[in-house]
Protein backbone atom coordinates (compact mmCIF):
# COMPACT_ATOMS: atom_id res chain seq x y z
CA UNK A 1 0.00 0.00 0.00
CA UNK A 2 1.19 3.74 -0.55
CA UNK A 3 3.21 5.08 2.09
CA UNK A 4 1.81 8.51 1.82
CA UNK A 5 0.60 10.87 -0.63
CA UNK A 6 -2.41 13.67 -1.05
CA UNK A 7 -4.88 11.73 -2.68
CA UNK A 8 -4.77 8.18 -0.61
CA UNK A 9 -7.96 7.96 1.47
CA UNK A 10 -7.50 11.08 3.73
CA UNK A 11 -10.02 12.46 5.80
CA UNK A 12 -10.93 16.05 7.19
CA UNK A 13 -13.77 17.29 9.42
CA UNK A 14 -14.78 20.52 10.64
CA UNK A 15 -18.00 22.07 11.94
CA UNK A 16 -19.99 25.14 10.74
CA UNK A 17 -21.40 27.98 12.73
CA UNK A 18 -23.83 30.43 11.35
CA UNK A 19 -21.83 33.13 8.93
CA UNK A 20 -21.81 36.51 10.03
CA UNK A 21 -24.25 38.26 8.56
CA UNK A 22 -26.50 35.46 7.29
CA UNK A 23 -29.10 33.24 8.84
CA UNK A 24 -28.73 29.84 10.02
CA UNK A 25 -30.51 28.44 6.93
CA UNK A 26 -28.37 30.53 4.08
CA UNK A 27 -25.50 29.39 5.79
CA UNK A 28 -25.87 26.27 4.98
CA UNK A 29 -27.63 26.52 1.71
CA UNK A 30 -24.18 28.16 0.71
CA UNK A 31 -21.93 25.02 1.69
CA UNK A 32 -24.87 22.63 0.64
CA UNK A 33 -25.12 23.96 -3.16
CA UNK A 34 -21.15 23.19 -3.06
CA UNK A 35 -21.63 19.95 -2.38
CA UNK A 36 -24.49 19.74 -4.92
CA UNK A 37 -22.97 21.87 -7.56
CA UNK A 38 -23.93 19.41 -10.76
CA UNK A 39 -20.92 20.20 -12.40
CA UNK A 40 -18.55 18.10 -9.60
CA UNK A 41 -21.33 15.82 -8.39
CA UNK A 42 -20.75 12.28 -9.50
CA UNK A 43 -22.98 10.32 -7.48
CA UNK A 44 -25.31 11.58 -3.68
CA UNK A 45 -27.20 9.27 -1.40
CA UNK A 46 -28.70 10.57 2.13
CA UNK A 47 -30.11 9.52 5.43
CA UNK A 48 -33.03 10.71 7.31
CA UNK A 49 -33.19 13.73 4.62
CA UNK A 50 -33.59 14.86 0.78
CA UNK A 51 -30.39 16.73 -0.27
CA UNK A 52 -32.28 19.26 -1.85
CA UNK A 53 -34.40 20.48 1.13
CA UNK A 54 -31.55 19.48 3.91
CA UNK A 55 -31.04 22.80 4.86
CA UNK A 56 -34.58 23.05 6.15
CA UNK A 57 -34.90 19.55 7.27
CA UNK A 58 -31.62 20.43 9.65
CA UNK A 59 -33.35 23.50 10.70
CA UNK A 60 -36.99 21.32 11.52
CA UNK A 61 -35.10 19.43 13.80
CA UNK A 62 -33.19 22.22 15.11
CA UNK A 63 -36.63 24.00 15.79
CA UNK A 64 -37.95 20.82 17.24
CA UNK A 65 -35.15 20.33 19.81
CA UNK A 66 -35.50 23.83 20.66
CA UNK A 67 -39.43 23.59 21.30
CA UNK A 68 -38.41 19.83 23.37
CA UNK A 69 -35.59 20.82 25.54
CA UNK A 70 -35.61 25.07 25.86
CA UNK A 71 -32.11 24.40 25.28
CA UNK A 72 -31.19 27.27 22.41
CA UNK A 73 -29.48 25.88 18.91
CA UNK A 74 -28.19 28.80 17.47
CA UNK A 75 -24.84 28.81 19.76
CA UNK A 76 -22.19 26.00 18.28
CA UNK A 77 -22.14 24.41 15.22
CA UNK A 78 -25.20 24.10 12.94
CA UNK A 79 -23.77 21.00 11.02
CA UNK A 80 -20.56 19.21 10.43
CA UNK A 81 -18.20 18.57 7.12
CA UNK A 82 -16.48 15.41 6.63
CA UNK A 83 -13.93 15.16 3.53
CA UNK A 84 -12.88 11.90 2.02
CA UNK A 85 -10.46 11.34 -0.74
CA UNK A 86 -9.50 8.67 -2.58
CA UNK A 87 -6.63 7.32 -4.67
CA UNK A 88 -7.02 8.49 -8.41
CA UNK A 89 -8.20 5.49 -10.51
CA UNK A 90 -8.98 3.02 -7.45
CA UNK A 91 -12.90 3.47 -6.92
CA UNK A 92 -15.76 4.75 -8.96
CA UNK A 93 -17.84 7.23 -7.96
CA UNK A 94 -20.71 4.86 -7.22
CA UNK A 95 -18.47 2.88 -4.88
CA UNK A 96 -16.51 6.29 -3.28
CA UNK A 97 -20.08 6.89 -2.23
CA UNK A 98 -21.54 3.98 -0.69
CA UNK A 99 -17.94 3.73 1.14
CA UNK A 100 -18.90 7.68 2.57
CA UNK A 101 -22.02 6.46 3.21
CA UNK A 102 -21.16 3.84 5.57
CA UNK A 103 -18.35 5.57 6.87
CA UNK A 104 -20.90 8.71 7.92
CA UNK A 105 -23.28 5.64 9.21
CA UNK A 106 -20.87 4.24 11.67
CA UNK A 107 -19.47 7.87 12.70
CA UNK A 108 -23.04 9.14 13.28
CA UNK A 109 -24.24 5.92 15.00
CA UNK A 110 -26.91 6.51 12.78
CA UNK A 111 -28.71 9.15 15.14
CA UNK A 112 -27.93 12.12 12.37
CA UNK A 113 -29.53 13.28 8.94
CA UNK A 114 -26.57 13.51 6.58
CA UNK A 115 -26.17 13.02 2.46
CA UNK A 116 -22.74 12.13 0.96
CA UNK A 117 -22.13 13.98 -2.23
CA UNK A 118 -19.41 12.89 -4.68
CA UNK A 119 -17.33 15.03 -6.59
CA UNK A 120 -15.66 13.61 -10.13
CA UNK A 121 -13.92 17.18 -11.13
CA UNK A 122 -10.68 16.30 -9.80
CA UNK A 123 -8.22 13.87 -10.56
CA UNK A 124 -8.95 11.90 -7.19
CA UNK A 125 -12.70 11.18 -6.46
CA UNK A 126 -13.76 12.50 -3.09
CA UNK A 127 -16.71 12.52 -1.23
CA UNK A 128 -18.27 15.86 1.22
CA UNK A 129 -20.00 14.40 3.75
CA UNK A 130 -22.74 16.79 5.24
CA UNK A 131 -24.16 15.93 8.80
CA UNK A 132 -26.68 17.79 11.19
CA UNK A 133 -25.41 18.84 14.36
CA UNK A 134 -28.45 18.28 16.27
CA UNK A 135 -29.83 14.35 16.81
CA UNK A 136 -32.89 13.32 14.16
CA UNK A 137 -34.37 12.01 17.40
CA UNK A 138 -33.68 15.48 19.13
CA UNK A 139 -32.23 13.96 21.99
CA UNK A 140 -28.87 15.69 22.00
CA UNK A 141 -26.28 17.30 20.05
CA UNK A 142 -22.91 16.69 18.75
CA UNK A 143 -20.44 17.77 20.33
CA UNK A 144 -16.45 17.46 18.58
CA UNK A 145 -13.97 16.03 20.81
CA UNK A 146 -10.64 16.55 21.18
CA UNK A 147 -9.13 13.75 18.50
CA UNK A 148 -11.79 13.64 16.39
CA UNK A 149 -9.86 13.99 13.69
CA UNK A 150 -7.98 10.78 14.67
CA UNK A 151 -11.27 9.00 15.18
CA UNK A 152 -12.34 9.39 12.23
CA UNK A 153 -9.08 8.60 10.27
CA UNK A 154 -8.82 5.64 12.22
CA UNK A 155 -12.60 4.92 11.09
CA UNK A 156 -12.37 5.76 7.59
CA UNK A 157 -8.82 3.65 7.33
CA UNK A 158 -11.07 0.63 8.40
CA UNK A 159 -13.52 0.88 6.26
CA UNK A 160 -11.06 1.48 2.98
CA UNK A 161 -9.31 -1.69 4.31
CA UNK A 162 -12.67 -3.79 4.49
CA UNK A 163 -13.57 -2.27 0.75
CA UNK A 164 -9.61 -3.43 0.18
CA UNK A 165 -8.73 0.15 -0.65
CA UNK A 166 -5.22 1.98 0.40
CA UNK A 167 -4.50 3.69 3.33
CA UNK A 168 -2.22 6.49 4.31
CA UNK A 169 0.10 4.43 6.39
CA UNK A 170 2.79 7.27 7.32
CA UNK A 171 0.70 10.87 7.23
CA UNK A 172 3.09 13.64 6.32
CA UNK A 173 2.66 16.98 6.72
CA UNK A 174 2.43 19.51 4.21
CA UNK A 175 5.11 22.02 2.97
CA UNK A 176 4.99 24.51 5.88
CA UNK A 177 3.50 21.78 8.19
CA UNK A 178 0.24 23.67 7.21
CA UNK A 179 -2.03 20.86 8.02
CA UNK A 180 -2.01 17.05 7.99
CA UNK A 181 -2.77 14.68 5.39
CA UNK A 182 -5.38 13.33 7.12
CA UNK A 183 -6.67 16.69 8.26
CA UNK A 184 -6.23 18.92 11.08
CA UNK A 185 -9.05 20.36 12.28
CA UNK A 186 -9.74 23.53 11.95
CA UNK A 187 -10.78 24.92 15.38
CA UNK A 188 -9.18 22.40 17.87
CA UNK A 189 -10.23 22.01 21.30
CA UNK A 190 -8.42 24.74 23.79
CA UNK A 191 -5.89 22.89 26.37
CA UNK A 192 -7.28 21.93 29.82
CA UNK A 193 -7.62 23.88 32.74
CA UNK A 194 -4.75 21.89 33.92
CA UNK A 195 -2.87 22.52 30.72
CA UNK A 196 -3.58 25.67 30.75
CA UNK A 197 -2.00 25.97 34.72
CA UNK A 198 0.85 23.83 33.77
CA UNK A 199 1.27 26.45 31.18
CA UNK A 200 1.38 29.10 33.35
CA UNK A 201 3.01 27.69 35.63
CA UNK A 202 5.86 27.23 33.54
CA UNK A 203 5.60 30.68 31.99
CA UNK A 204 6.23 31.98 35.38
CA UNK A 205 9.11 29.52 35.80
CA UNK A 206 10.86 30.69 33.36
CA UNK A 207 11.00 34.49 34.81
CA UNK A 208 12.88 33.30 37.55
CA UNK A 209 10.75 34.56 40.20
CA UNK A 210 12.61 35.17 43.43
CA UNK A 211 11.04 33.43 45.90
CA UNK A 212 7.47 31.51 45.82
CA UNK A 213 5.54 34.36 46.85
CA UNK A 214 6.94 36.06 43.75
CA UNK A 215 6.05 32.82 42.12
CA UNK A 216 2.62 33.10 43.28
CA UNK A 217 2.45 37.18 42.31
CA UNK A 218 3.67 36.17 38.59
CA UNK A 219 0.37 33.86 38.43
CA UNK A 220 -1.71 36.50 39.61
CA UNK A 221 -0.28 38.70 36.79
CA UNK A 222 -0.88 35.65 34.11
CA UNK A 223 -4.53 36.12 34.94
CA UNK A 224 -4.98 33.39 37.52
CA UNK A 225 -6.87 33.96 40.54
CA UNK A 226 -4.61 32.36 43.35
CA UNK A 227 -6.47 30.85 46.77
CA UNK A 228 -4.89 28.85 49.83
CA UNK A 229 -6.91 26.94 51.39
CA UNK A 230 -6.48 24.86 54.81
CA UNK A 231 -2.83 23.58 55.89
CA UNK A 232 -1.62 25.40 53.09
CA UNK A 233 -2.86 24.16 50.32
CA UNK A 234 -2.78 26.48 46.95
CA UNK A 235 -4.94 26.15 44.14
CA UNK A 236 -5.40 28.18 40.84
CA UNK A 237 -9.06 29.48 39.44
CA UNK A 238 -8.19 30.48 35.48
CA UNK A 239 -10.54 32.70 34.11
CA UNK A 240 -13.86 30.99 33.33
CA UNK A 241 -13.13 27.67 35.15
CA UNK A 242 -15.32 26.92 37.33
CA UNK A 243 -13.58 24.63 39.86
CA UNK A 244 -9.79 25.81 40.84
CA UNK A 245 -7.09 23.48 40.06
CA UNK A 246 -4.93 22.42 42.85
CA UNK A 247 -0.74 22.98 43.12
CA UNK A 248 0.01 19.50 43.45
CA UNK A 249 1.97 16.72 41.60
CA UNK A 250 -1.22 14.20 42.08
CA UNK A 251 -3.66 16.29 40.32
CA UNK A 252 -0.95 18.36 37.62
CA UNK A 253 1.40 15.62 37.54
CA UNK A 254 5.17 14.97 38.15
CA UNK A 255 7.09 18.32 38.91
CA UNK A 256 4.00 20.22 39.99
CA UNK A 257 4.43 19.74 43.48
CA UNK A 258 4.94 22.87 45.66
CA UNK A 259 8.10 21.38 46.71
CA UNK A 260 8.90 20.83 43.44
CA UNK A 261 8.16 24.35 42.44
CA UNK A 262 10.21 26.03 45.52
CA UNK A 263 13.13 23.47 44.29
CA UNK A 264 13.30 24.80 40.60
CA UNK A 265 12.86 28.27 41.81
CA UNK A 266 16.13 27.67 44.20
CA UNK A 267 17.81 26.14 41.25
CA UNK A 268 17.87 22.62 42.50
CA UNK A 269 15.98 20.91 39.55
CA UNK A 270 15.15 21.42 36.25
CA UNK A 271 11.50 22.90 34.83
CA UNK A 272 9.01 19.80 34.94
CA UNK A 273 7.89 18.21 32.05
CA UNK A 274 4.75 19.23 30.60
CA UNK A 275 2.14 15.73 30.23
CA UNK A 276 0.51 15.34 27.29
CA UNK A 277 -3.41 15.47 26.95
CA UNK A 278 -4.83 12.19 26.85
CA UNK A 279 -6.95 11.31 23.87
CA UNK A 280 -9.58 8.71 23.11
CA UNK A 281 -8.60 5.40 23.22
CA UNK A 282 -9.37 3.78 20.24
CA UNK A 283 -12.14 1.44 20.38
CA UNK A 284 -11.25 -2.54 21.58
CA UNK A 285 -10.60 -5.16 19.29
CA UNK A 286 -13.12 -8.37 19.92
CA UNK A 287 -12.11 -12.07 18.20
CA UNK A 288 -13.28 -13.41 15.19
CA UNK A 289 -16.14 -15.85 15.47
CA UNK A 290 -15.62 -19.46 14.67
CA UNK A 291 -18.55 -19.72 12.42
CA UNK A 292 -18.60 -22.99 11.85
CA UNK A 293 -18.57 -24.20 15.53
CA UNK A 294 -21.41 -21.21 16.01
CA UNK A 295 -23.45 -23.51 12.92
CA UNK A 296 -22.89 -26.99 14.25
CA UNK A 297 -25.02 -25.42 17.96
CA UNK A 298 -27.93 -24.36 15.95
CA UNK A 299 -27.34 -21.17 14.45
CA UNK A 300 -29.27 -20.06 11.37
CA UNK A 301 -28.48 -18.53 7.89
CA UNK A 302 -28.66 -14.70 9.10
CA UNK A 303 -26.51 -15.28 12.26
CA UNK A 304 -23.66 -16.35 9.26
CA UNK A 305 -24.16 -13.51 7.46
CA UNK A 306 -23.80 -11.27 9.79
CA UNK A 307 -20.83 -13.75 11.45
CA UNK A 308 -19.08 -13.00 8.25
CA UNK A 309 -19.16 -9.50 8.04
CA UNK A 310 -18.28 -8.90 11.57
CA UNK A 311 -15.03 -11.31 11.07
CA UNK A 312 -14.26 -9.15 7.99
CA UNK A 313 -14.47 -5.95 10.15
CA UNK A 314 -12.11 -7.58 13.11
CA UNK A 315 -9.69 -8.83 10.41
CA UNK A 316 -9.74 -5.41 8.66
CA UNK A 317 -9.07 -4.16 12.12
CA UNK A 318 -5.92 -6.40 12.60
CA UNK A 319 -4.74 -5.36 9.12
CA UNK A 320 -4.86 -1.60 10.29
CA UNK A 321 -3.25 -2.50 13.70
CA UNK A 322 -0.29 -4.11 11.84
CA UNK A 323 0.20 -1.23 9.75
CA UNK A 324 0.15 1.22 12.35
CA UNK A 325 2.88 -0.81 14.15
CA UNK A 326 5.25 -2.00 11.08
CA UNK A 327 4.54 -5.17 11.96
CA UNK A 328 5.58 -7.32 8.69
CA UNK A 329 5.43 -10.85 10.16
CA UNK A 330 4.12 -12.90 12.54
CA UNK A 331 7.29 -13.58 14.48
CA UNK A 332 7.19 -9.61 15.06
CA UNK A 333 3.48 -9.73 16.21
CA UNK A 334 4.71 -12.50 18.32
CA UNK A 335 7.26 -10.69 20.37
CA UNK A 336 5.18 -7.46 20.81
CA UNK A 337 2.24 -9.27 22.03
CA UNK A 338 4.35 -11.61 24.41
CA UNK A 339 6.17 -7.82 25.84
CA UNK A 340 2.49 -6.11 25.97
CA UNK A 341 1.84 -9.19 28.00
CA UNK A 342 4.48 -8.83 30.13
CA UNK A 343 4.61 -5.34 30.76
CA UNK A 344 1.21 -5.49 31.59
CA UNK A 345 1.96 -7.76 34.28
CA UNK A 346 4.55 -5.44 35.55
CA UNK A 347 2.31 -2.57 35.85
CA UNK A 348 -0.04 -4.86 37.83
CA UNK A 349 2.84 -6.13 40.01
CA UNK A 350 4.30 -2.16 41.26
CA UNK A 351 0.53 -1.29 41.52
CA UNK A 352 -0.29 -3.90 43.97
CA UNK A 353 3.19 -3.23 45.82
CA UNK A 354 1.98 0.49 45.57
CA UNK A 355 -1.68 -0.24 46.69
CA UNK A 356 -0.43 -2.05 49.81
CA UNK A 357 1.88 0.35 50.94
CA UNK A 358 -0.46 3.32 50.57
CA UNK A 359 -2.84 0.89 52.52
CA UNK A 360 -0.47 0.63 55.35
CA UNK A 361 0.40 3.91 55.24
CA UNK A 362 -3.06 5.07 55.96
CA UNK A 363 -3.67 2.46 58.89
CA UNK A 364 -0.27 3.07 60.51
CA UNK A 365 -1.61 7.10 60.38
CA UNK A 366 -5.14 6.21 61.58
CA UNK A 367 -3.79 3.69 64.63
CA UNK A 368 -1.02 6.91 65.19
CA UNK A 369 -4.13 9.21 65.62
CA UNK A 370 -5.82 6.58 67.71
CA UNK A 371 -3.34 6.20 70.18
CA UNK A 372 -2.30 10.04 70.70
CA UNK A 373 -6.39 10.28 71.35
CA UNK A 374 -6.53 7.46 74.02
CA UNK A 375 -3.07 7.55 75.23
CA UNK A 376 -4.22 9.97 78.50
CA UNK A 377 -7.43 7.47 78.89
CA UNK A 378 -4.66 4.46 79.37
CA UNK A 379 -2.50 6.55 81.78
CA UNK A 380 -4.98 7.31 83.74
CA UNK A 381 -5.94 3.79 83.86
CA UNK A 382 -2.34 3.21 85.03
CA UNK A 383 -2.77 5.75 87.30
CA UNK A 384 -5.78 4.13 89.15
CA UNK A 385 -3.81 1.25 89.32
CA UNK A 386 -6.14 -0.68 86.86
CA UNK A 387 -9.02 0.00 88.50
CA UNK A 388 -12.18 -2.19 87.26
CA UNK A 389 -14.43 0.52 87.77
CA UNK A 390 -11.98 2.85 85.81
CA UNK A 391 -12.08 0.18 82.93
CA UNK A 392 -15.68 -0.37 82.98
CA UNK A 393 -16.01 3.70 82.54
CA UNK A 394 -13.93 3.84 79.88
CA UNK A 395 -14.25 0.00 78.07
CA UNK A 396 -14.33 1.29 74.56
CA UNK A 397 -11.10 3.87 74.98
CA UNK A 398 -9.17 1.54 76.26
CA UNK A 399 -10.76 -1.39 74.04
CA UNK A 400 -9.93 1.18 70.96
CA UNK A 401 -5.58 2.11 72.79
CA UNK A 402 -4.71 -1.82 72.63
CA UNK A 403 -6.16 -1.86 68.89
CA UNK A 404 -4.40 0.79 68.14
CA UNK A 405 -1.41 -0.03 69.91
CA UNK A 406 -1.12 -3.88 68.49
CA UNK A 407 -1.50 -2.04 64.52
CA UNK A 408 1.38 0.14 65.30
CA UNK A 409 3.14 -2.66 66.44
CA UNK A 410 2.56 -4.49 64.01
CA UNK A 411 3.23 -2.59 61.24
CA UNK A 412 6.62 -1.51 62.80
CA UNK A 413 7.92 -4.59 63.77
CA UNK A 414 10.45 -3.21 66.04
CA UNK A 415 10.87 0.35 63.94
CA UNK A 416 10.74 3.79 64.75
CA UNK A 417 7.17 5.31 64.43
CA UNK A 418 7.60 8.05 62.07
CA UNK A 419 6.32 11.69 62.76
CA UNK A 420 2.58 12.16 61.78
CA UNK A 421 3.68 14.94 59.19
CA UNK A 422 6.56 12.00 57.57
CA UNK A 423 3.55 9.46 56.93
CA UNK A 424 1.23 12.20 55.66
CA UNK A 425 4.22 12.97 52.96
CA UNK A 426 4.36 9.56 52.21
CA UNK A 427 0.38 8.95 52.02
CA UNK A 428 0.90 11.90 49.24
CA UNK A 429 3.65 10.69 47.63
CA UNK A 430 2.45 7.04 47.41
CA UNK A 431 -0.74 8.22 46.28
CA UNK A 432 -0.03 10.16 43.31
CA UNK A 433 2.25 7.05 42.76
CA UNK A 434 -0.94 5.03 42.54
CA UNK A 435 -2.66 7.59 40.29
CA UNK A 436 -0.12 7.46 37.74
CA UNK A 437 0.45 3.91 38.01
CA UNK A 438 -3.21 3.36 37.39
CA UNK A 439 -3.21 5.27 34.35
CA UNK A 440 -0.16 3.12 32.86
CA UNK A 441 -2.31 -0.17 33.97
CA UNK A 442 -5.39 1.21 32.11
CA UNK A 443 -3.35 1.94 28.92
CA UNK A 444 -1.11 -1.07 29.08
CA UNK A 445 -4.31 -3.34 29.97
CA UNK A 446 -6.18 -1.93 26.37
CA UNK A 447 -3.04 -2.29 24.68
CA UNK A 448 -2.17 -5.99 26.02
CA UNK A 449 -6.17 -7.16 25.32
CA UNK A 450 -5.83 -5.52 21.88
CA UNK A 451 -2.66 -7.28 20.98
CA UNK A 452 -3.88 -10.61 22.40
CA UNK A 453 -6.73 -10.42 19.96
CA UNK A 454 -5.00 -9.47 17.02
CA UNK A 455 -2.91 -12.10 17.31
CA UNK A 456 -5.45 -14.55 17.85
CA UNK A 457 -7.42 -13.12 14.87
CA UNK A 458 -3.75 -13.67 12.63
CA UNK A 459 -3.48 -17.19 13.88
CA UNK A 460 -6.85 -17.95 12.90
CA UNK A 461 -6.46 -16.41 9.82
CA UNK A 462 -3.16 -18.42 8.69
CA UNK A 463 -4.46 -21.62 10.47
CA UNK A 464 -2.18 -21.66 13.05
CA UNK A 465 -4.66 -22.46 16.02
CA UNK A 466 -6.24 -24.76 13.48
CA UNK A 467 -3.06 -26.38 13.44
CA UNK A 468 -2.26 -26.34 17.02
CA UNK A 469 -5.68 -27.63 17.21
CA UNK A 470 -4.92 -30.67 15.18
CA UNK A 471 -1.98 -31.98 16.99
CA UNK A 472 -3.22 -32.01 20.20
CA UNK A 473 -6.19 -33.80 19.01
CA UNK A 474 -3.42 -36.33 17.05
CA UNK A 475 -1.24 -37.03 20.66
C-alpha cells in the first residue's frame, strides 16, 4: 500500500457555525449547493433527509429540539463537514459513495440526517459528507472532541481496508506543516484547565521569580486567581473555570508539586515536564467468530451472514493495527504481544506493591491518631492502678488504645514510628504514585487485550490455532 501521498484515502472534518451576517438556513444553503454543484457531483445518497431540502430539514429538527428541551441551537455548530479522498483510478464514484455512506453511518451511529455527495472534477474522487449537528431524534447534540480527527481517520482507514482500498500508512505533513494529510481540524479544542495551569506555571518559571511568593504574584499577573486553602494548600481558578485546580503533583502531575516548584525556583531541579493530553482510546478489538462451531449449535443462515461480516471488520481491524505498528510478520506480532503481556503484568505487580503500601500507610496514620487520642485514657488507667471501675467507665477507649497499639506494632515490627507529618508525605507521595500507576495499567491493559486479539485473529487467519488444534487432538 502507498506510504503517503495527497490523494490516498485522507479524511478532514470541521463544523460550521452560522456566517456573520446570514441566517442559520443561508448558511448552509451556501456550503450545501457546493456539495451539490452538478458540475462536480458524480454520485449523492442521504439519510433521514432529501439533499435538496436538507437545509430546512436540519433546521426542523433544530426548531424541534428547541421547542423539546428550551435548550437554544443557534450557539455551536449548525452541522458538520467530513472530507474523504481517494486514490485516483482506485474506486468509482458509485463505490466512493456507498464507502462515505457507511463511513458517515458508523461515525453518526446513525442518530444524524446527513447526504454524501461525490465530486468527479478532480483527478482523485472524493466525497463531502454533510451531517446535522443536532440528533434526528432530538435527543442531543454533537459535540467534537478533542481527537476527532484521529477518530475518524482511524474509522475511515477501516472501512477502505474492508472495501480493500489503500490507506495512508505514514501521514506527512504539508510544505509549511500547514495541516495534515489526514486533516487537522480547523478549530481544535483549547488545552485543559490543567494545561492551561501547567502552562502558566511554567511561563512563570521561566521568569525566575525570586522566591514563591513572587512565584505566586507572577500567576496573579498571568490572569490566575490564586487561593490557599487549609494547611496550606494552593490552588489556581483560570478565568472561566469553574472549579480551581490544585498545586500538586497528584492532580498536575510529576514536577507540579509545591516542593517541586520552591526546588526549581532555588535552582535545584530542572522545569518539569509538561504531560501530554490524553486522547480517546481507540475502540477494543473483539475475536473473530468461529462460524462454523457457532453452525454446528444451531445457528441459522442470518446469524452467518452477519458472522461473516463482523469477522471481515475484526480482520480489517488487525490489518490496520499491523500497519500502524510496522509489523511485517508474525514472528514480530509474536514478540510485541508476548512484551504487551508482560509489561502489563509489571504494571499490575508495582501497583499492587503500591496499593499495599499506601494501605499501610493510611492504617499506621489512623492507629497513630488513635493512640495520641486514648493515650491519656490508658495513663490514667495506670494511674488508678487498673481500676475495674476505671475500665468499665472507659471500656471502649481503652478497648480502641490496645487496637491501636497492636496495629502500630505491628506494622513496625520493632521500627521507629515516624512523625505524623513524615507518613502524611508519604500517604501523598504514594498516592499520586498510585494515580499514575493506574493510568499506565489502564493503557497497558487496552493495549495488552488488543494485541492478544490481534494475534489470535492472525493465527486464525493463517491456520495456526487450526493447526495447534490438530496436533493435540493427534497425541
Amino acid at each position: 500500500m502507498p506510504e503517503g501521498g495527497i490523494f490516498t484515502a485522507t479524511t478532514y472534518i470541521r463544523p460550521y457555525k452560522t456566517a456573520a451576517g446570514k441566517s442559520a438556513i443561508q448558511t448552509m444553503e451556501d456550503r450545501f449547493t457546493y456539495g451539490l454543484n452538478p458540475e462536480k457531483l458524480g454520485a449523492v445518497s442521504s439519510y433521514l433527509c432529501d439533499p435538496n431540502t436538507a437545509p430546512a430539514e436540519f433546521l426542523l429538527v433544530k426548531s424541534q429540539y428547541l421547542a423539546e428541551t428550551g435548550r437554544a441551537v443557534s450557539c455551536g455548530a449548525l452541522f458538520f463537514q467530513i472530507r474523504q479522498a481517494f486514490l485516483p483510478g482506485e474506486v468509482t464514484a458509485e463505490e466512493a459513495n456507498r464507502i462515505g455512506y457507511e463511513t458517515a453511518m458508523r461515525w453518526t451511529k446513525g442518530k444524524y440526517q446527513f447526504f454524501v455527495c461525490t465530486h468527479t472534477d478532480k483527478a482523485h474522487i472524493h466525497n463531502h459528507i454533510y451531517f446535522n449537528a443536532t440528533a434526528f431524534d432530538r435527543s442531543r447534540k454533537f459535540h467534537n472532541f478533542i481527537g476527532s480527527s484521529f477518530a475518524l481517520r482511524r474509522l475511515s482507514d477501516r472501512v477502505c481496508i474492508e472495501h480493500e482500498l489503500s490507506v495512508i500508512q505514514n501521514p506527512r505533513q504539508h510544505s509549511k506543516g500547514r495541516f495534515l494529510h489526514y486533516g487537522q481540524w480547523i478549530g481544535e479544542k483549547p488545552p485543559s484547565a490543567k494545561q492551561r495551569v501547567r502552562l502558566a506555571i511554567l511561563a512563570a518559571l521561566e521568569k525566575k521569580p525570586t522566591d514563591f511568593a513572587d512565584f505566586l504574584r507572577l500567576m496573579e499577573e498571568s490572569g490566575f486567581a490564586v487561593k490557599q486553602g487549609r494547611g496550606g494548600v494552593i490552588s489556581f481558578l483560570a478565568p472561566g473555570q469553574e472549579k480551581p485546580t490544585r498545586l500538586r503533583a497528584s492532580t498536575l502531575g510529576a514536577g507540579f508539586d509545591p516542593e517541586d516548584i520552591k526546588a526549581v525556583i532555588a535552582g535545584e531541579r530542572p522545569l518539569p515536564e509538561l504531560p501530554e493530553e490524553t486522547t480517546v482510546p481507540p475502540r477494543r478489538v473483539n475475536l473473530i467468530i468461529d462460524i462454523q462451531e457457532r453452525m454446528a449449535q444451531g445457528k441459522g443462515p442470518a446469524y452467518e451472514r452477519w458472522a461473516k461480516v463482523y469477522n471481515l471488520k475484526q480482520m480489517a481491524a488487525a490489518l490496520q493495527y499491523l500497519q500502524e505498528h510496522h509489523l511485517t510478520d508474525y514472528a514480530a506480532l509474536t514478540a510485541r504481544t508476548e512484551a504487551a503481556v508482560d509489561h502489563f503484568h509489571k504494571l499490575s505487580d508495582e501497583l499492587r506493591t503500591t496499593e499495599e503500601a499506601l494501605s499501610k500507610t493510611s492504617e499506621l496514620m489512623a492507629a497513630t491518631v488513635d493512640y495520641a487520642k486514648t493515650r491519656p485514657v490508658f495513663d490514667g488507667y495506670k494511674a488508678a492502678r487498673y481500676s475495674k471501675k476505671y475500665l468499665a467507665q472507659h471500656e471502649a477507649e481503652l478497648a480502641t488504645y490496645r487496637a491501636a497499639k497492636d496495629t502500630m506494632n505491628t506494622i513496625l515490627n520493632g521500627a521507629k514510628l515516624p512523625k505524623i507529618e513524615a507518613l502524611k508525605k508519604s500517604r501523598r507521595k504514594l498516592a499520586g504514585q498510585k494515580k499514575e500507576l493506574y493510568a499506565e495499567y489502564r493503557d497497558a491493559q487496552r493495549q495488552m487485550r488488543e494485541a492478544v486479539a490481534i494475534k489470535a485473529n492472525i493465527e486464525h487467519l493463517l491456520g495456526i490455532t487450526d493447526a495447534r488444534e490438530n496436533k493435540a487432538q493427534e497425541r
